[in-house]
Protein backbone atom coordinates (compact mmCIF):
# COMPACT_ATOMS: atom_id res chain seq x y z
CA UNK A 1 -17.54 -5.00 -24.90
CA UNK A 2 -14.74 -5.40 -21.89
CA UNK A 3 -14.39 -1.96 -19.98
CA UNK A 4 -10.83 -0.64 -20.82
CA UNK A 5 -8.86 -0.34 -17.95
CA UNK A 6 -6.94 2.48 -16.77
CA UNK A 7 -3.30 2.58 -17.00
CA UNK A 8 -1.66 2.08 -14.24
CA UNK A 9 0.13 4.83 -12.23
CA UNK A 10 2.96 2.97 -9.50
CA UNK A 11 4.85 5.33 -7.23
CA UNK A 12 7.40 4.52 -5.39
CA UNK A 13 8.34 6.60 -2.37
CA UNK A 14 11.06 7.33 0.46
CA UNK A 15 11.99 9.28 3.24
CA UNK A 16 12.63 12.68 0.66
CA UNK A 17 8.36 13.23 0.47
CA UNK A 18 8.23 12.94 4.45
CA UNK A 19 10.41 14.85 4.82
CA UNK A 20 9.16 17.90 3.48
CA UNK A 21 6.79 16.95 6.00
CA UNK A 22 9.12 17.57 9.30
CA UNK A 23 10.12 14.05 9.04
CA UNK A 24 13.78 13.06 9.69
CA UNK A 25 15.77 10.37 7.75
CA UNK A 26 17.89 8.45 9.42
CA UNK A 27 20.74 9.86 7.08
CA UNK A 28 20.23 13.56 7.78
CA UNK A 29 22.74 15.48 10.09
CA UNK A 30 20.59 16.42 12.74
CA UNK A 31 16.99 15.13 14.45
CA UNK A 32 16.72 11.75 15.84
CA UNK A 33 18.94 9.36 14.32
CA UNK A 34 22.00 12.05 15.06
CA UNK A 35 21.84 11.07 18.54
CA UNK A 36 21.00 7.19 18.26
CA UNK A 37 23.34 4.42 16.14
CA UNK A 38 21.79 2.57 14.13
CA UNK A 39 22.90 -0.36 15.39
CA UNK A 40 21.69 0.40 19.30
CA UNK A 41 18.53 1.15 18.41
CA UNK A 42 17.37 -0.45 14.26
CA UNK A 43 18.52 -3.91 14.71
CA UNK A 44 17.45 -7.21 16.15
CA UNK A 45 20.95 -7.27 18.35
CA UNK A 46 19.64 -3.67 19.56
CA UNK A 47 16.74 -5.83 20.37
CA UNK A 48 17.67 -8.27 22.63
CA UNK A 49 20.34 -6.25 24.26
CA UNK A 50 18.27 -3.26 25.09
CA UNK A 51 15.02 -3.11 24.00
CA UNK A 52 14.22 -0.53 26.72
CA UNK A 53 16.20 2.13 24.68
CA UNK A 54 14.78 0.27 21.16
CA UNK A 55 11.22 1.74 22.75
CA UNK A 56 12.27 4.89 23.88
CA UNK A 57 13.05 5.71 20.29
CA UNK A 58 10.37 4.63 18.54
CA UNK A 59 8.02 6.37 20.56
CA UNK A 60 10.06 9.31 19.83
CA UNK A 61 9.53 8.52 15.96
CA UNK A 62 5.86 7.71 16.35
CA UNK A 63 5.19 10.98 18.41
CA UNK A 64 7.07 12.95 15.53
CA UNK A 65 4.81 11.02 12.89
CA UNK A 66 1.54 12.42 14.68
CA UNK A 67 2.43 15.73 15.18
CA UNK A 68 3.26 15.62 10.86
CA UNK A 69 0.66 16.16 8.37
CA UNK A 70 0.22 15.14 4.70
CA UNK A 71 1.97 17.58 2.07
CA UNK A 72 0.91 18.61 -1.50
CA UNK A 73 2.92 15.62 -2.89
CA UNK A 74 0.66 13.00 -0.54
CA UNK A 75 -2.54 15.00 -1.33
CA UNK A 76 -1.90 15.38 -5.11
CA UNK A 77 -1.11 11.59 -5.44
CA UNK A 78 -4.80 10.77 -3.40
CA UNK A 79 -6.13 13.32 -5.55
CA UNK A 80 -5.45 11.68 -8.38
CA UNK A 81 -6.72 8.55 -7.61
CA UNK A 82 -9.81 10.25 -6.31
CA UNK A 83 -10.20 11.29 -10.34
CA UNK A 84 -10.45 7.84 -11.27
CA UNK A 85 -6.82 7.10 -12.08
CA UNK A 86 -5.12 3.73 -11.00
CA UNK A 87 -2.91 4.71 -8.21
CA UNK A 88 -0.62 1.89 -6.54
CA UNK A 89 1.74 3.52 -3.74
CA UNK A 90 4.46 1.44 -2.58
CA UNK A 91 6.69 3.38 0.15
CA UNK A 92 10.28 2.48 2.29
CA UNK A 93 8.49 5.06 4.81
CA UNK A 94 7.43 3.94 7.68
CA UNK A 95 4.46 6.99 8.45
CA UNK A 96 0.73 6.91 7.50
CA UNK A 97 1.10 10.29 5.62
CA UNK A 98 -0.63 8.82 2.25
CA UNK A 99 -3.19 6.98 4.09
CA UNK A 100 -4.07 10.36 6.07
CA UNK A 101 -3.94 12.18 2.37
CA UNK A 102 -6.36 9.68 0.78
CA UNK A 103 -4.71 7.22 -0.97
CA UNK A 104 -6.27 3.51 -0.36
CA UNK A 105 -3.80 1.40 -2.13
CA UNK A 106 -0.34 1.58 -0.45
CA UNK A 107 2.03 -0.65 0.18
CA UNK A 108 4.52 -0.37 3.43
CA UNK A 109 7.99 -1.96 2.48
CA UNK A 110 9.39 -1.35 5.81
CA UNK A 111 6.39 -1.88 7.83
CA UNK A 112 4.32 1.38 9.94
CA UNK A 113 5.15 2.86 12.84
CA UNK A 114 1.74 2.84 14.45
CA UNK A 115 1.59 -0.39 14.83
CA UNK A 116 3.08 -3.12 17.06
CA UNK A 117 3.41 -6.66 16.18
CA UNK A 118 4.17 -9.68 17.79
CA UNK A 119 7.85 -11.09 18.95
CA UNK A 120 7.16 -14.88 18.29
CA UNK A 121 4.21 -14.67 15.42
CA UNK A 122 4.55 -11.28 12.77
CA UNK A 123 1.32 -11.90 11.34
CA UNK A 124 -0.10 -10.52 14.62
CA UNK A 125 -0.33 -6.87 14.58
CA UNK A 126 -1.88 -4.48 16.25
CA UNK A 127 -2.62 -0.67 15.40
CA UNK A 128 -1.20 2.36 17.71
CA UNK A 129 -4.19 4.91 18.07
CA UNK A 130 -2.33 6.36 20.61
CA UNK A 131 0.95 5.79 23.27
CA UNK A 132 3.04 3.39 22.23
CA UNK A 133 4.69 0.11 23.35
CA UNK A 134 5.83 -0.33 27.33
CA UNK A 135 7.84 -3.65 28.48
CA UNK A 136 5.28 -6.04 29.64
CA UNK A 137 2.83 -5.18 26.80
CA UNK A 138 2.10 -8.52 25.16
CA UNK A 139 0.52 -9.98 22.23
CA UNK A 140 -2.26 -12.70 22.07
CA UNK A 141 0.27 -15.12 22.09
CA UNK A 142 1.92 -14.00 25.99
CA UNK A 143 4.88 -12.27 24.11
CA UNK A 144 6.05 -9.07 23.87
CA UNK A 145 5.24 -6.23 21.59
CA UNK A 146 7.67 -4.72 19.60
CA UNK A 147 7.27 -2.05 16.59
CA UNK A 148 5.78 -3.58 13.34
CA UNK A 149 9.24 -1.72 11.19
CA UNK A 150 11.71 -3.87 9.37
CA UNK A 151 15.10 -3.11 10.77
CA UNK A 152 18.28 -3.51 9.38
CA UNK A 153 19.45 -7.07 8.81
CA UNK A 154 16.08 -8.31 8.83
CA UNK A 155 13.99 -9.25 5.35
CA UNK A 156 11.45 -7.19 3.76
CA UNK A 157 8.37 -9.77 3.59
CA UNK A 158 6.53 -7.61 1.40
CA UNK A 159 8.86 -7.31 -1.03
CA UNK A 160 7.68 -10.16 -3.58
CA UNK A 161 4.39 -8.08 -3.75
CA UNK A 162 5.72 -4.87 -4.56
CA UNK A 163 7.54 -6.70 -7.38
CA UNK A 164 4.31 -7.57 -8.95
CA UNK A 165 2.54 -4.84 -8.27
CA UNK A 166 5.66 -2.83 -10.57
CA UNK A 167 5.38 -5.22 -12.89
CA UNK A 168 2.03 -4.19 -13.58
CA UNK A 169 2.72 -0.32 -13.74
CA UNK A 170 2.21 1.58 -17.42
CA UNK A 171 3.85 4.28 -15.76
CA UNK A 172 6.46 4.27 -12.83
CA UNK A 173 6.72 7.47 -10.86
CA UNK A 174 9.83 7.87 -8.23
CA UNK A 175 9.72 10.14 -5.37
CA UNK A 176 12.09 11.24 -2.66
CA UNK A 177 14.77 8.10 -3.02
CA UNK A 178 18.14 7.76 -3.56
CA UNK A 179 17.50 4.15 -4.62
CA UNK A 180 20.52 3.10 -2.55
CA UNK A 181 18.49 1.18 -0.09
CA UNK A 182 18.47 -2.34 -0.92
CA UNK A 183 16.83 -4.47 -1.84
CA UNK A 184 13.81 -1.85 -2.50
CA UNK A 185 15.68 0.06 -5.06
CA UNK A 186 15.66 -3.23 -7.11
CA UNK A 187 12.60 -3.01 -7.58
CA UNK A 188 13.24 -0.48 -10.79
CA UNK A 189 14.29 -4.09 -12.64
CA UNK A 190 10.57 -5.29 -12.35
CA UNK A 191 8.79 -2.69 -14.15
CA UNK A 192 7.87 -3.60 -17.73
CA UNK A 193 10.53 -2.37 -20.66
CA UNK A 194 7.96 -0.02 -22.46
CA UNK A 195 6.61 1.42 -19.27
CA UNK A 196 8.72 4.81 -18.26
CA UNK A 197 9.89 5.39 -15.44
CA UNK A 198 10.26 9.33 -13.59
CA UNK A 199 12.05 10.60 -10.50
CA UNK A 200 11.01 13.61 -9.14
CA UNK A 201 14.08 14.67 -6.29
CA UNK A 202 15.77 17.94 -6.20
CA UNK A 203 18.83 15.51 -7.27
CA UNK A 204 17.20 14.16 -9.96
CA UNK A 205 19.92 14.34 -12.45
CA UNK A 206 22.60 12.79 -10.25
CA UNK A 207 20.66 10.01 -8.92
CA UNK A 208 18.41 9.02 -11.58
CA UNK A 209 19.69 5.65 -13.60
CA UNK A 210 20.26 5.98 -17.05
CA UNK A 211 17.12 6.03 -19.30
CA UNK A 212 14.98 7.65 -16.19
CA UNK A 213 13.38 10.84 -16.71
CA UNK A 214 14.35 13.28 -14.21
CA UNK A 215 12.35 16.20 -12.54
CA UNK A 216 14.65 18.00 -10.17
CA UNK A 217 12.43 19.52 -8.46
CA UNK A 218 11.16 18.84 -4.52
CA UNK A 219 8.10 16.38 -4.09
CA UNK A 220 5.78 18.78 -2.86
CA UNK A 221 6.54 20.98 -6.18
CA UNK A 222 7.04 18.12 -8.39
CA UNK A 223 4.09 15.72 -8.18
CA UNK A 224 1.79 18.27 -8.09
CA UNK A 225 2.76 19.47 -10.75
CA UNK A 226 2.61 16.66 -12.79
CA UNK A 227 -0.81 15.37 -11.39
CA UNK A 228 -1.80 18.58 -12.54
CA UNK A 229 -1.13 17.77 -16.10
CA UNK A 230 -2.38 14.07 -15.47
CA UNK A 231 -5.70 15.59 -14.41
CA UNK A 232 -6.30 18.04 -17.55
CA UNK A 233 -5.22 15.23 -19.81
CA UNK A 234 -7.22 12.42 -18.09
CA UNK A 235 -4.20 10.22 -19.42
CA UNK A 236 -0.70 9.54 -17.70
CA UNK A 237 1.93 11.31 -20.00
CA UNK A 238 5.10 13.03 -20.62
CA UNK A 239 5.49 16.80 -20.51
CA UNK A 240 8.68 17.56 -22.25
CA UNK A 241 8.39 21.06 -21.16
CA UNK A 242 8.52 19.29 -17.09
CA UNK A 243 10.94 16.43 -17.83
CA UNK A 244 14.51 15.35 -19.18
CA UNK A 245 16.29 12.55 -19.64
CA UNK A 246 18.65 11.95 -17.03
C-alpha cells in the first residue's frame, strides 16, 4: 500500500513577517530606504553609474539582517515542519530569517542578501559569512561581485518554480504582503481551485482578494496561532472561530 502523503502547506511571505523582526521595507517612512531612491541605489542604471553607493547600501541592509533574529511567525512555520507537516516557503524577502528558524525548504524570489553573485555569469554565487562586497572583489570569472538581490527592472528567474511549487499546495497560507509587487503576487492564480488560500496581515480585510480568508492579525500573532491548531489537529484546516472571509 502507497504511503499517503501529507498535504501540502505553501506560504508565501513578504517584507510584513521581517519586519516584526526590525526589518525595514523599502515602503516604510523611515529606516534605510527613506534616505536612498530607489532608483540610485535598486536598479541596474544605479549599477553602472555608481555602484560605489549601490555597496554602501547593501552592506547597510546586510548588517541590519545580522543583527535581526527569527520571530514566532519564522519559528512556528519551522516548527511545523519539524512535526512532520509539508512546509514549502516561498518569500519576496531577501533575509535568511526562515533558514535561521528551521525551515529547509524555502524559496528566495528576490534573491538573499548574504550572498554575492557574479556580474557576467548569475549562476555563480557566493555566500556572505561575514563583510560584504568591496570594488575589486571578483568572481571566478575576473568580474566583479555584486549582491545576489533582484532589483527593480530586472526578472525574477525563480519565478517559474514558485509557480509549480503553488500549484502543488492543498493549502496556501499568505503572510505579511500586500500582493502589489509584481509579478510575485501572481502567483495567487497558480494555486489549485479547491485549495484555500489565507492571509494573515493586520490589513487582512482590505488587502485580501475576494474568496481569501482573512486573519487580521500581525504574523508573529497570526501564524502561531494557527500552527497551533495545525499541530493539535495533525491536519491543515480552517478554524472559523480564527478566520473570515474577506
Amino acid at each position: 500500500m502507497a504511503e499517503q502523503q501529507a498535504p501540502h502547506l505553501v506560504v508565501f511571505t513578504g517584507a510584513g513577517i521581517s519586519a516584526e523582526s526590525g526589518i525595514q521595507t523599502f515602503r516604510a517612512s523611515d529606516g534605510l530606504w527613506a534616505d536612498h531612491p530607489i532608483e540610485a541605489v535598486a536598479t541596474p542604471d544605479a549599477w553602472r553609474r555608481d555602484p560605489e553607493r549601490v555597496l554602501r547600501f547593501y552592506d547597510q541592509r546586510r548588517d541590519q539582517v545580522r543583527r535581526a533574529r527569527p520571530n514566532a511567525a519564522h519559528k512556528a512555520l519551522a516548527s511545523l515542519e519539524k512535526r512532520g507537516f509539508a512546509v514549502s516557503i516561498i518569500t519576496q524577502n531577501i533575509d535568511d530569517l526562515h533558514e535561521r528558524a528551521g525551515s529547509r525548504r524555502v524559496l528566495h524570489l528576490h534573491g538573499e542578501i548574504l550572498k554575492a553573485r557574479s556580474t557576467v555569469d548569475a549562476r555563480l554565487h557566493y555566500p556572505l559569512p561575514r563583510g560584504g562586497i568591496r570594488l575589486g572583489d571578483l568572481c571566478d570569472k575576473g568580474s566583479q561581485l555584486r549582491p545576489d538581490v533582484v532589483w527593480f527592472g530586472e526578472g525574477v528567474p525563480h519565478f517559474g518554480e514558485a509557480c509549480d511549487i503553488v500549484a502543488e499546495a492543498d493549502l496556501l497560507l499568505v503572510v505579511g504582503t500586500s500582493l502589489a509587487v509584481m509579478p510575485a503576487a501572481a502567483l495567487l492564480e497558480h494555486a489549485p481551485l479547491d485549495a484555500p488560500c489565507v492571509l494573515v496581515d493586520p490589513e487582512a480585510r482590505a488587502l485580501a482578494p475576494p474568496g481569501t480568508l482573512g486573519l487580521a492579525q500581525p504574523a508573529g500573532k497570526g501564524v502561531p496561532a494557527l500552527v497551533r491548531h495545525w499541530t493539535r489537529e495533525g491536519r491543515l484546516w480552517l478554524p472559523e472561530t480564527l478566520l473570515g472571509e474577506a
